[in-house]
N, C-alpha and C. Protein backbone atom coordinates (compact mmCIF):
# COMPACT_ATOMS: atom_id res chain seq x y z
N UNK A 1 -2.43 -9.18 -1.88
CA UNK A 1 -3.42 -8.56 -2.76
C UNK A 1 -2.71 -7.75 -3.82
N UNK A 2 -3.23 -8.06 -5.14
CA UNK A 2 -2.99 -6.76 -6.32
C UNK A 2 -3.55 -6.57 -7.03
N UNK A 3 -3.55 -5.81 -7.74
CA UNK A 3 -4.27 -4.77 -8.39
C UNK A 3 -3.55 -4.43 -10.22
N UNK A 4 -3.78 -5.46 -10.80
CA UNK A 4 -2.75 -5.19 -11.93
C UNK A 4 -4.13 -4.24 -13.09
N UNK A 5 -3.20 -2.92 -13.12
CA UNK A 5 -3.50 -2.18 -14.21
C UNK A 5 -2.92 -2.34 -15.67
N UNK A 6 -3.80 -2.64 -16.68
CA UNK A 6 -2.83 -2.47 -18.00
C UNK A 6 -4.11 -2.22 -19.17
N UNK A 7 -2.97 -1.45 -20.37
CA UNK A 7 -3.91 -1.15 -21.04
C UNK A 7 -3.69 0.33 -21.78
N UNK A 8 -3.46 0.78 -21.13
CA UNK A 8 -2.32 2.38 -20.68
C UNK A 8 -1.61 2.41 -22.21
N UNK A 9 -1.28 3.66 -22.50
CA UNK A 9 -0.77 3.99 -23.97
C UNK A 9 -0.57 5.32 -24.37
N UNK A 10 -0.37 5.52 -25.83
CA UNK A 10 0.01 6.67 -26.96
C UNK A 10 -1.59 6.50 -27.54
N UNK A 11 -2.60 7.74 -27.47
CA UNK A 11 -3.32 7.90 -28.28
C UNK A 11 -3.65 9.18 -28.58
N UNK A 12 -4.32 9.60 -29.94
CA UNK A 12 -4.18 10.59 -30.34
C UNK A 12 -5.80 11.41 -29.78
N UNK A 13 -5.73 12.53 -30.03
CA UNK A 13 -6.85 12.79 -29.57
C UNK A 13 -8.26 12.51 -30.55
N UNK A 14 -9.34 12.44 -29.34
CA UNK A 14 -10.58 11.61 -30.35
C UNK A 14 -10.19 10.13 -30.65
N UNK A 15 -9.36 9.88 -30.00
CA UNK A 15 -9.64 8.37 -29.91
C UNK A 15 -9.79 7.18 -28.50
N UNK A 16 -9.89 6.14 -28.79
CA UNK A 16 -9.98 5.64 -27.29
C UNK A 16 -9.13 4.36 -26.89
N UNK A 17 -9.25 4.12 -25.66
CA UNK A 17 -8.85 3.18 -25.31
C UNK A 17 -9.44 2.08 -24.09
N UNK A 18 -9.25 1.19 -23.52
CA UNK A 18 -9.81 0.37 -22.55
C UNK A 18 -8.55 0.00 -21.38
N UNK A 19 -8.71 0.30 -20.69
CA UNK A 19 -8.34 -0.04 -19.22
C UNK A 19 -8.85 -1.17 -18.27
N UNK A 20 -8.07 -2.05 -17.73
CA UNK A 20 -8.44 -3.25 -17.48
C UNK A 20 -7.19 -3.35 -16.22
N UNK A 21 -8.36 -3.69 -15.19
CA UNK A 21 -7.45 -3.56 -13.75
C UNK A 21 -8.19 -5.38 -13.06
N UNK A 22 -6.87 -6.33 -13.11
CA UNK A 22 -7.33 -7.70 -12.96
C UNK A 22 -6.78 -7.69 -11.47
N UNK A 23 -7.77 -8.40 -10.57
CA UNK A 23 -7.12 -8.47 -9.15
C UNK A 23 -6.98 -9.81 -8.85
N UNK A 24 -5.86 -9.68 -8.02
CA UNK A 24 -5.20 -11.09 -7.38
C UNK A 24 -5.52 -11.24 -6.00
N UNK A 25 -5.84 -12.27 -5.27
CA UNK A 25 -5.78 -12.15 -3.46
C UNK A 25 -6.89 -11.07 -2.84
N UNK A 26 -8.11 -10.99 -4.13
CA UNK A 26 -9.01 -9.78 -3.22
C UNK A 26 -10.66 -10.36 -4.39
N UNK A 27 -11.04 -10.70 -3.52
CA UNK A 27 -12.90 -10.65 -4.30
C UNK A 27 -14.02 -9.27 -4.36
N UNK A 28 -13.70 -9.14 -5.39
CA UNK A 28 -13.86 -7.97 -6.36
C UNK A 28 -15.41 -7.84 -5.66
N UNK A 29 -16.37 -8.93 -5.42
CA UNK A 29 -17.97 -8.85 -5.02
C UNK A 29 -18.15 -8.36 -3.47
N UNK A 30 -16.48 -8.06 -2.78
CA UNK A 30 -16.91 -7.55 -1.45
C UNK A 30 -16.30 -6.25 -1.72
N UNK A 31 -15.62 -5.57 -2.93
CA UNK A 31 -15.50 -4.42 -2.89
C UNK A 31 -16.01 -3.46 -3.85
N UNK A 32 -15.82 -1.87 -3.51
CA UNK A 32 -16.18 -1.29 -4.15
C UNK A 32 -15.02 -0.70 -4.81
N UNK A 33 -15.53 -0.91 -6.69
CA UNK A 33 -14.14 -0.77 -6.75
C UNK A 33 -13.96 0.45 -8.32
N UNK A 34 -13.74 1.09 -8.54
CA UNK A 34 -13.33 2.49 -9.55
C UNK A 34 -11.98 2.88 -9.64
N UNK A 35 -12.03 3.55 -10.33
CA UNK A 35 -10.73 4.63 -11.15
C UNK A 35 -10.23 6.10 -10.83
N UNK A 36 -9.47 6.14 -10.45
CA UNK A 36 -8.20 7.35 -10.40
C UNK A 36 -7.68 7.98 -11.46
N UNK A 37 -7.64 9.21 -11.30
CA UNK A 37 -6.35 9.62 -12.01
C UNK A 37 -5.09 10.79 -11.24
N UNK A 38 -3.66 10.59 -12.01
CA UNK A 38 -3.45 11.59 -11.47
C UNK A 38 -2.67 12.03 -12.50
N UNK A 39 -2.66 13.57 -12.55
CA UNK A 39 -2.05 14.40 -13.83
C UNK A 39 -0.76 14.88 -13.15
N UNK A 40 0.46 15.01 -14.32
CA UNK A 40 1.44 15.70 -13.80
C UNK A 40 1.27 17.30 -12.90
N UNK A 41 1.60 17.24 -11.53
CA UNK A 41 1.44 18.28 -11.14
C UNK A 41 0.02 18.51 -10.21
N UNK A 42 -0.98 17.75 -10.62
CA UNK A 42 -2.42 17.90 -9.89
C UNK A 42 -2.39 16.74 -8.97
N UNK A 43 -3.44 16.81 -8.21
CA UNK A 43 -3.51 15.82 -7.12
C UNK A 43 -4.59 15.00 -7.46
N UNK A 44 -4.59 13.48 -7.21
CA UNK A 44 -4.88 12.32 -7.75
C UNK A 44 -6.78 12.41 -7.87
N UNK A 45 -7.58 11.96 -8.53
CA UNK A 45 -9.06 12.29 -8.60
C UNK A 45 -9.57 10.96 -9.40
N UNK A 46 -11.25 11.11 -8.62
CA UNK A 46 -11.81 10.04 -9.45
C UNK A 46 -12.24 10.31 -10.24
N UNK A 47 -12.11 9.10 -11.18
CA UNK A 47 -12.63 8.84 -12.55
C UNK A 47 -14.20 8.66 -12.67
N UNK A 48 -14.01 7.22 -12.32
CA UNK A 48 -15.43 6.64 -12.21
C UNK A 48 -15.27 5.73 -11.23
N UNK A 49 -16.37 4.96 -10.40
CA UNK A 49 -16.37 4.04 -9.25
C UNK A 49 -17.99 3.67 -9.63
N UNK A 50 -18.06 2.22 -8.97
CA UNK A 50 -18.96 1.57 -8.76
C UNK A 50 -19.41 2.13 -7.43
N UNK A 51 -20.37 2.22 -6.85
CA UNK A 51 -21.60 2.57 -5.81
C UNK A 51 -21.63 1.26 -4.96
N UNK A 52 -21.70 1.37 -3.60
CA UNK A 52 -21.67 0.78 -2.73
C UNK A 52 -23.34 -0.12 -3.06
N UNK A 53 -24.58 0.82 -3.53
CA UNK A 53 -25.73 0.41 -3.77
C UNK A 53 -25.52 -0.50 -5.15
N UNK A 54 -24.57 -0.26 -6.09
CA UNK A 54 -24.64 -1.06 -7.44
C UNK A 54 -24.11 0.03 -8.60
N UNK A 55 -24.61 1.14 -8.35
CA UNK A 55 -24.75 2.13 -9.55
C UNK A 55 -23.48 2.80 -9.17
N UNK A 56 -22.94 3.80 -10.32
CA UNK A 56 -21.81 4.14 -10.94
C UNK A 56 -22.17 5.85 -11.07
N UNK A 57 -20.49 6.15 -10.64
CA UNK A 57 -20.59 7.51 -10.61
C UNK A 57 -19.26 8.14 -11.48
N UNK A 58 -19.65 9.29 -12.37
CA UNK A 58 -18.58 9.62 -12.89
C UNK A 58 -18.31 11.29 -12.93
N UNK A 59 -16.72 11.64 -12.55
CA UNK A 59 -16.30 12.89 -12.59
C UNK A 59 -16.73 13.40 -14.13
N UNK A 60 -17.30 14.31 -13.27
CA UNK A 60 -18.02 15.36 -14.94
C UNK A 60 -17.60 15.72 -15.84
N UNK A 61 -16.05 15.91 -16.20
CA UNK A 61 -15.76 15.61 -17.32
C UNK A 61 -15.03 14.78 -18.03
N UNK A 62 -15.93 13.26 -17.43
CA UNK A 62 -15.74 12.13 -18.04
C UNK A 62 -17.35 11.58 -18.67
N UNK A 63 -17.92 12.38 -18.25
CA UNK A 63 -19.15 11.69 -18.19
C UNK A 63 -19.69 11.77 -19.76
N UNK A 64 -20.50 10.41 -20.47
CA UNK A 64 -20.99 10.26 -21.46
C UNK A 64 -19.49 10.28 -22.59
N UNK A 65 -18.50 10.29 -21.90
CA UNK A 65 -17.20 9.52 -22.90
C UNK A 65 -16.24 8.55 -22.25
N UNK A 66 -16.33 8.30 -20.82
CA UNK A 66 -15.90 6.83 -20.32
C UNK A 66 -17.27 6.30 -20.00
N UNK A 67 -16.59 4.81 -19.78
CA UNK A 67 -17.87 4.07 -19.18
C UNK A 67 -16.69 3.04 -18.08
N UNK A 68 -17.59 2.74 -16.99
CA UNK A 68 -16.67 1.75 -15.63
C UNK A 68 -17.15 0.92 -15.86
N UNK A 69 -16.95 -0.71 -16.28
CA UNK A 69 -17.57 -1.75 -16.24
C UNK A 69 -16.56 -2.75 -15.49
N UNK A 70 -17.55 -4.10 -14.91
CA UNK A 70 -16.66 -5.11 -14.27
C UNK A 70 -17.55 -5.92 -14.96
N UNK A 71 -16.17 -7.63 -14.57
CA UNK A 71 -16.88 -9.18 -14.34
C UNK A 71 -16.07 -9.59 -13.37
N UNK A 72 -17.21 -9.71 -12.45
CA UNK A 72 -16.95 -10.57 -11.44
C UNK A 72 -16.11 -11.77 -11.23
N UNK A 73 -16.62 -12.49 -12.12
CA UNK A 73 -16.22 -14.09 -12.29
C UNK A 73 -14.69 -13.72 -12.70
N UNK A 74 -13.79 -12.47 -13.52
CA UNK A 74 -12.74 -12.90 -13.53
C UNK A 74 -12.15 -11.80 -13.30
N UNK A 75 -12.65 -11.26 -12.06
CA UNK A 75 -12.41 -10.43 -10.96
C UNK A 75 -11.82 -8.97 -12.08
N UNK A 76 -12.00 -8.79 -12.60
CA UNK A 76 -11.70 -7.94 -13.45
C UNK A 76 -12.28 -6.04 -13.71
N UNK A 77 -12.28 -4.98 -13.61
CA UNK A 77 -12.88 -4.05 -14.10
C UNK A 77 -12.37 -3.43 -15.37
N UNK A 78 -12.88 -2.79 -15.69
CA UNK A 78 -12.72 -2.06 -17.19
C UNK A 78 -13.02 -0.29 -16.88
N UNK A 79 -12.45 0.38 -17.59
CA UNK A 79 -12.65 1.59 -18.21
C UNK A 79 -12.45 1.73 -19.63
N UNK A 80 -13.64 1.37 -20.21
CA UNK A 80 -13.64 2.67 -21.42
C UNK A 80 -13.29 3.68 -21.62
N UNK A 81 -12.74 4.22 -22.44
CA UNK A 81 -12.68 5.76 -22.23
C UNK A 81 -12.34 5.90 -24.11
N UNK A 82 -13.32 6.66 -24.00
CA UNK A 82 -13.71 7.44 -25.81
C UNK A 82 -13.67 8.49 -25.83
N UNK A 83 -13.40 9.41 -27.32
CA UNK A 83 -13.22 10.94 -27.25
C UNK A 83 -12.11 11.07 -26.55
N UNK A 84 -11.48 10.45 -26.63
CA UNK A 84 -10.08 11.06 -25.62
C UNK A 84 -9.39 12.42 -25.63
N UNK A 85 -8.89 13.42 -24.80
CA UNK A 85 -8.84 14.58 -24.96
C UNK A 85 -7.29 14.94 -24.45
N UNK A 86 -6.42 15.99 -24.77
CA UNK A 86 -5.51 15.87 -24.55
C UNK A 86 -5.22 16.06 -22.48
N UNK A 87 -6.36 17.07 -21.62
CA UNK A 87 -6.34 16.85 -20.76
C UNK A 87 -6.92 15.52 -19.93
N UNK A 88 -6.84 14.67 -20.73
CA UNK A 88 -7.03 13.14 -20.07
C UNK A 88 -5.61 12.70 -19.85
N UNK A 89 -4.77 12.78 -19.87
CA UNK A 89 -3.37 12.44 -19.66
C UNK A 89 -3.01 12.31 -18.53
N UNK A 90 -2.58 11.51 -18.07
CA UNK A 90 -2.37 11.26 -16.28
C UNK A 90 -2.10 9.31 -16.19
N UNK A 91 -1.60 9.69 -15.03
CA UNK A 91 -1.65 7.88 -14.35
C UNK A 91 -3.12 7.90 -13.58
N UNK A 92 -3.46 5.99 -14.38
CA UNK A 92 -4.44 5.90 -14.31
C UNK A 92 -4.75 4.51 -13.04
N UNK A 93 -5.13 4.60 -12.20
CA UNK A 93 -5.31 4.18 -11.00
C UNK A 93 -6.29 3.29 -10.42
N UNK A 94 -6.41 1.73 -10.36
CA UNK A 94 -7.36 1.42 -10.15
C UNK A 94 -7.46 1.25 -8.39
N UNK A 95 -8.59 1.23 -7.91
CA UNK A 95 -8.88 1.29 -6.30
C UNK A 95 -9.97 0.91 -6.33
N UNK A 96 -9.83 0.00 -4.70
CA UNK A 96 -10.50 -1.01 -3.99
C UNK A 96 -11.24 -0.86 -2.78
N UNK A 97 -12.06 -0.40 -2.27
CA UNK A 97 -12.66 0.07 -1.05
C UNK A 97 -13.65 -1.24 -0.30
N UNK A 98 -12.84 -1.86 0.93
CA UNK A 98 -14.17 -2.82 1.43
C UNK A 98 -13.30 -2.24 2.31
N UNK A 99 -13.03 -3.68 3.47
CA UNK A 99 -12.60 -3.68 4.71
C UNK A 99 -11.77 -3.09 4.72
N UNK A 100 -10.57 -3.09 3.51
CA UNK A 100 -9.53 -2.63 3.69
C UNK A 100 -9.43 -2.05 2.39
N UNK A 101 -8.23 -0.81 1.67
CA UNK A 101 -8.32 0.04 0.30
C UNK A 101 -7.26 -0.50 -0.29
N UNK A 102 -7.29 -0.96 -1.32
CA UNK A 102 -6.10 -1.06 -2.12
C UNK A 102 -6.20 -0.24 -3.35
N UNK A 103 -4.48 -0.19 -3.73
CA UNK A 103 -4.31 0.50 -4.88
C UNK A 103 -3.41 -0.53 -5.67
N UNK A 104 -3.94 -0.16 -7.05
CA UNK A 104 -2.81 -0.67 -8.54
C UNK A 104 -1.96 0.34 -8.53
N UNK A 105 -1.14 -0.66 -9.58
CA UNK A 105 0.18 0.52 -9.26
C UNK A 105 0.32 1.56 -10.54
N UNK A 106 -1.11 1.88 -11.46
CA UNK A 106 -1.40 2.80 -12.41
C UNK A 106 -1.00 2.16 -13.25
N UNK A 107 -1.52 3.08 -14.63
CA UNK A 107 -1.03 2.61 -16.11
C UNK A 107 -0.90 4.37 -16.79
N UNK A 108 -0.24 4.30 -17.45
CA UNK A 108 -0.48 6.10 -17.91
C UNK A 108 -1.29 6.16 -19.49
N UNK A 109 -1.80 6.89 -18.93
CA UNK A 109 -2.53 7.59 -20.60
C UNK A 109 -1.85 8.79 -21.00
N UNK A 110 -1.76 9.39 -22.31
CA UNK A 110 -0.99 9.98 -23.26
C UNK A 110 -2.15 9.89 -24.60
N UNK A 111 -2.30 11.13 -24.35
CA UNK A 111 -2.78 11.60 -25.25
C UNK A 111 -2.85 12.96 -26.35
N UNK A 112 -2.22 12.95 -27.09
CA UNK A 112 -1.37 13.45 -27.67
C UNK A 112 -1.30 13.47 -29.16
N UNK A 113 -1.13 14.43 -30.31
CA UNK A 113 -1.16 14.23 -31.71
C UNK A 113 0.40 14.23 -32.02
């Protein structure tokens, strides 16, 4: 199983980018599957995740400037993320929750003038 994160970059603040975590050896429709982060120095936190029921949950100060989206068919999820702020900076983490948890091996954001 993997978990390839990419997408990760140099952006300035107020701007955005897309995050795209493609999985190999795991069907994305038996898991539940969202975003991490972890900042230099802090301990790792969610972003956003899909809901075991369908619906989507996001750490509050992400909310109404990322968005979590997937497609199924090419096992794929997404993070949006707009307004970018300089405390958005961290490795960015995608994770897998069914039978068993997997992790990507991050992408970093940098955000920065």
């Amino acid at each position: 199983v993997q978990l390839q994160a990419s997408g990760g970059g140099l952006v300035q603040p107020g701007g955005s980018l897309r995050l795209s975590c493609a999985g190999s050896g795991i069907d994305f429709n038996f898991y539940v599957m969202g975003w991490y982060r972890q900042a230099p120095g802090k301990q790792r936190e969610l972003v956003a995740a899909f809901t075991s029921g369908g619906g989507t949950i996001y750490a509050d100060h992400v909310k109404g400037r990322f968005t979590i989206s997937r497609d199924n068919a090419k096992n794929t999820v997404y993070l949006q993320m707009n307004s970018l702020k300089p405390e958005d900076t961290a490795v960015y983490y995608c994770h897998g929750r069914g039978v068993r948890e997997y992790w990507g091996q991050g992408t970093l954001v940098t955000v920065s003038s």
